[in-house]
Protein backbone atom coordinates (compact mmCIF):
# COMPACT_ATOMS: atom_id res chain seq x y z
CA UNK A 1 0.00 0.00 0.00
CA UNK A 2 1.49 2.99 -1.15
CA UNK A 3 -0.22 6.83 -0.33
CA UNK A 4 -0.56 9.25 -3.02
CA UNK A 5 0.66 12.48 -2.09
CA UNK A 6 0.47 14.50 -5.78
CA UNK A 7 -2.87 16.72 -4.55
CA UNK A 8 -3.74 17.12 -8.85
CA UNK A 9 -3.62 13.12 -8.43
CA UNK A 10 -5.43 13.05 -5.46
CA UNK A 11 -8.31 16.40 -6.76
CA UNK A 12 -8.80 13.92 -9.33
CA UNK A 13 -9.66 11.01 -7.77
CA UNK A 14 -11.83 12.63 -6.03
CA UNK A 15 -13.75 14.22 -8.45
CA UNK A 16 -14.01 11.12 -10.68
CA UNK A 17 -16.08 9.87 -7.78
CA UNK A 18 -18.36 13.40 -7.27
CA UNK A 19 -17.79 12.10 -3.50
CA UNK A 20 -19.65 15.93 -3.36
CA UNK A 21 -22.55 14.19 -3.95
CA UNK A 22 -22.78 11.55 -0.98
CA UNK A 23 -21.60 14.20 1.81
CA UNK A 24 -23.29 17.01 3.52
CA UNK A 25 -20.64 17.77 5.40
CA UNK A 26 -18.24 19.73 3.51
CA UNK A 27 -14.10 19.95 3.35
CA UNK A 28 -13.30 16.26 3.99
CA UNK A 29 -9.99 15.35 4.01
CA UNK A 30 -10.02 12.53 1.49
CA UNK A 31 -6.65 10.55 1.02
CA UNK A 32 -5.91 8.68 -1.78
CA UNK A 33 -3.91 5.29 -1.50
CA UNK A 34 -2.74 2.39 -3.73
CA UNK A 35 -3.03 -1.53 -3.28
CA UNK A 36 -1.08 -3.78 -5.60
CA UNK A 37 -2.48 -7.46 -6.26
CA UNK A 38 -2.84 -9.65 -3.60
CA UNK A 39 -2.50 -6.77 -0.99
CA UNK A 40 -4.81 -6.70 1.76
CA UNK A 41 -6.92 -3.64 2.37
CA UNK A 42 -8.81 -4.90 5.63
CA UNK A 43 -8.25 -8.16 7.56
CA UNK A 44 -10.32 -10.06 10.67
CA UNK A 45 -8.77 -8.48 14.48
CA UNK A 46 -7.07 -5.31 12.60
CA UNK A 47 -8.58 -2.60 14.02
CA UNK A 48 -8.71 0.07 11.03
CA UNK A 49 -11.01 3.11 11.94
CA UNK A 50 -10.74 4.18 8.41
CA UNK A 51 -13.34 4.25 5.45
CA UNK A 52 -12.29 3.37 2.20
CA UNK A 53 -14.20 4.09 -1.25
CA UNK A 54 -12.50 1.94 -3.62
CA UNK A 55 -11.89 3.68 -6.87
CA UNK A 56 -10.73 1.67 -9.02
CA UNK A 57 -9.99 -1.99 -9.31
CA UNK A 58 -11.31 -5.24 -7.72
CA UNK A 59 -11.53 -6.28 -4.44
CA UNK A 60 -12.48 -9.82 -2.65
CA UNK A 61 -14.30 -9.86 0.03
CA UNK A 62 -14.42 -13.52 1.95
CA UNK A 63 -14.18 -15.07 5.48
CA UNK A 64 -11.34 -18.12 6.78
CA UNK A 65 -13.40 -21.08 7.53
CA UNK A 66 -13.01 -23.15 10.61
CA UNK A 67 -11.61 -25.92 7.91
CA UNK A 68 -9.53 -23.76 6.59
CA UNK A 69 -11.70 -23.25 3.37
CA UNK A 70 -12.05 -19.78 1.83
CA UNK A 71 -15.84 -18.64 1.90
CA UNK A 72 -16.32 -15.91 -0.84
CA UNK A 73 -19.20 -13.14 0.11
CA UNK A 74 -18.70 -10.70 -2.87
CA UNK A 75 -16.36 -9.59 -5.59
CA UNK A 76 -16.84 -6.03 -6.58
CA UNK A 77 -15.39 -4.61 -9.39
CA UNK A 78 -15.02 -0.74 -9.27
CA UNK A 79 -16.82 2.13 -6.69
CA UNK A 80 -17.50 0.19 -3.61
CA UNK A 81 -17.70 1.34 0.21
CA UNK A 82 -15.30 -0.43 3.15
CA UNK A 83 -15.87 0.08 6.62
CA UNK A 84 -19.10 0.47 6.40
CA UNK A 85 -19.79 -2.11 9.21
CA UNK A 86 -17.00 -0.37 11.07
CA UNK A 87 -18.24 2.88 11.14
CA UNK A 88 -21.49 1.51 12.37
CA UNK A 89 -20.21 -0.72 14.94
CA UNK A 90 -16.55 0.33 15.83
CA UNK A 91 -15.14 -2.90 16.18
CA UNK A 92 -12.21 -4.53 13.99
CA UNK A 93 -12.99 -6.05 10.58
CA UNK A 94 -14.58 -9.82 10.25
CA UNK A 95 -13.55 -10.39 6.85
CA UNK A 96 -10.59 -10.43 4.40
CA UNK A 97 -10.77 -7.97 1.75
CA UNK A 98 -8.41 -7.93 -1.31
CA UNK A 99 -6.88 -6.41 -3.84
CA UNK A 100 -7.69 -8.66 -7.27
CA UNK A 101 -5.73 -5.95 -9.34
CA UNK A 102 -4.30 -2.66 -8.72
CA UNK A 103 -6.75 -0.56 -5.92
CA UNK A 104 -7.25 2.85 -5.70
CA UNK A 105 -9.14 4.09 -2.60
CA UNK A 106 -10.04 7.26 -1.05
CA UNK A 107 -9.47 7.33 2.87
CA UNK A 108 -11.45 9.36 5.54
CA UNK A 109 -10.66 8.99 9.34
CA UNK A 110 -13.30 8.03 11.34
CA UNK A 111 -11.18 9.07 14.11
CA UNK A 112 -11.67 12.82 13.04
CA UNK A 113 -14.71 12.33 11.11
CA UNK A 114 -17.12 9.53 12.80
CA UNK A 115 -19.20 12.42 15.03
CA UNK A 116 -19.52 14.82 12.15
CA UNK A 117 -20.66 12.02 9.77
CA UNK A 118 -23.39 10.76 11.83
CA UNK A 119 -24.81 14.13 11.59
CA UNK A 120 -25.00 13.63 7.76
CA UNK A 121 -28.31 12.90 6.36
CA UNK A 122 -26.70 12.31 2.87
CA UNK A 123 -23.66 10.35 4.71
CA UNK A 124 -26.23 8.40 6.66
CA UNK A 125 -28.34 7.48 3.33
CA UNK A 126 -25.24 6.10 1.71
CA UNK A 127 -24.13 3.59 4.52
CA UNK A 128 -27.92 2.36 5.18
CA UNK A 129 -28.11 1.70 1.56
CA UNK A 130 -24.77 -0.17 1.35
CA UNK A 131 -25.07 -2.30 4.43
CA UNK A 132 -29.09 -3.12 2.66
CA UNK A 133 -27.18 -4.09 -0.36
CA UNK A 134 -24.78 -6.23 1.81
CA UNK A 135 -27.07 -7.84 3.96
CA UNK A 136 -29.36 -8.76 1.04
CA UNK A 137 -25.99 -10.24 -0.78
CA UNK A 138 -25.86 -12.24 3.02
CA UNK A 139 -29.36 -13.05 3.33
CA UNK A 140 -29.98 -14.37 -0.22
CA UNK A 141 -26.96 -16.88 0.35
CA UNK A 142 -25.29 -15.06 -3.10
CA UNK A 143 -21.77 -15.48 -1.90
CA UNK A 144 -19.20 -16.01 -5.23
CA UNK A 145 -15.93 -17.61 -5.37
CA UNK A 146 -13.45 -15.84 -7.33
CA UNK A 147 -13.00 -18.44 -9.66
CA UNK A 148 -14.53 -21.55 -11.30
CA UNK A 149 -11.96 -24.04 -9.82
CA UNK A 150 -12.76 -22.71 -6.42
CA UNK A 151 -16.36 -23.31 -6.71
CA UNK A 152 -16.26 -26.85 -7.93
CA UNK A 153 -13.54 -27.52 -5.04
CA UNK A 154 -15.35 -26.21 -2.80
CA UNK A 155 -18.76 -28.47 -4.04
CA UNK A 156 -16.16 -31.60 -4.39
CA UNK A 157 -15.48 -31.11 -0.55
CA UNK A 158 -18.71 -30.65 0.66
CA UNK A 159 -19.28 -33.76 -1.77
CA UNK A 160 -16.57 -35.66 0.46
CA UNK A 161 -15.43 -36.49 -3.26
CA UNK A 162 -11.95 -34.74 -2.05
CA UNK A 163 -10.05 -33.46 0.76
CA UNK A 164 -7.65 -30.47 1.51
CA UNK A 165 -4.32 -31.85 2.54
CA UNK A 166 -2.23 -29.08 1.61
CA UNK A 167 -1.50 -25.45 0.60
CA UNK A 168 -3.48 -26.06 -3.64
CA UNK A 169 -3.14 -30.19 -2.77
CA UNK A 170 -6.42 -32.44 -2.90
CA UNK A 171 -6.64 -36.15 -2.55
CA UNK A 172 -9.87 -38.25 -4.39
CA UNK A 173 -11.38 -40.10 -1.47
């Protein structure tokens, strides 16, 4: 993860996402930061009192199993709010979320920001609908693995047709 510090960079991001639009509450102090594939930009017991508006690029969003197994809730591709949940409940992340290709995000403290945002009715509008979306995406059981050869190894264990005995290693029971 790498921080941005070119403000024409950073004006532009910005812009690109009207982030105007979603805030009362004006002069935020928006940062602008950059994952690289396979980076993580949230992770279970990490306390990160940060909100992140991904930009640009793909994220994966999934939970460790007690097994072991990866459980894939959502891949989003493009604008997408983190720390959502967070700001809600201030407690440290539950799931994995990662960078799939290059990330850009925009960064606001909730440290400085949290009581002033809760004040915000257009704020306020924009997490209740993206913890609806989220919960109906949890509800409706649409989880998504990231690839095809992840779902069908996932159905083959449930299946007890194979079994995990290593780091990408399978045996055929």
């Amino acid at each position: 993860m790498k921080q941005i510090k070119d403000k024409v960079k950073c004006e532009r991001a910005i812009e690109k996402l009207e982030l105007e639009k979603e805030f009362d509450t004006q002069n935020l102090e928006f940062q602008i930061y950059q994952y690289e594939k396979g980076e993580l930009l949230c992770q279970p017991c990490n306390s990160d009192d940060r909100l992140q508006i991904v930009i640009e690029g793909t994220v994966n969003i999934y939970h460790i199993r007690d097994d072991g197994s990866k459980y894939f809730l959502a891949m989003n591709e493009g604008i997408y709010l983190l720390g959502d949940m967070e700001f809600m409940n201030p407690a440290p992340c539950i799931y994995f979320v990662e960078a799939v290709s290059p990330v850009t995000v925009a960064v606001l403290s909730l440290k400085k920001y949290r009581n002033v945002l809760k004040q915000d009715v257009k704020f306020m509008n924009l997490i209740a609908s993206t913890l609806a979306a989220k919960l109906g995406i949890a509800a409706n059981g649409e989880s998504v693995s990231a690839s095809l050869k992840d779902r069908i190894l996932n159905h083959l264990e449930d299946e007890k047709i194979v079994a995990k005995c290593g780091k990408g290693t399978y045996w055929l029971l």
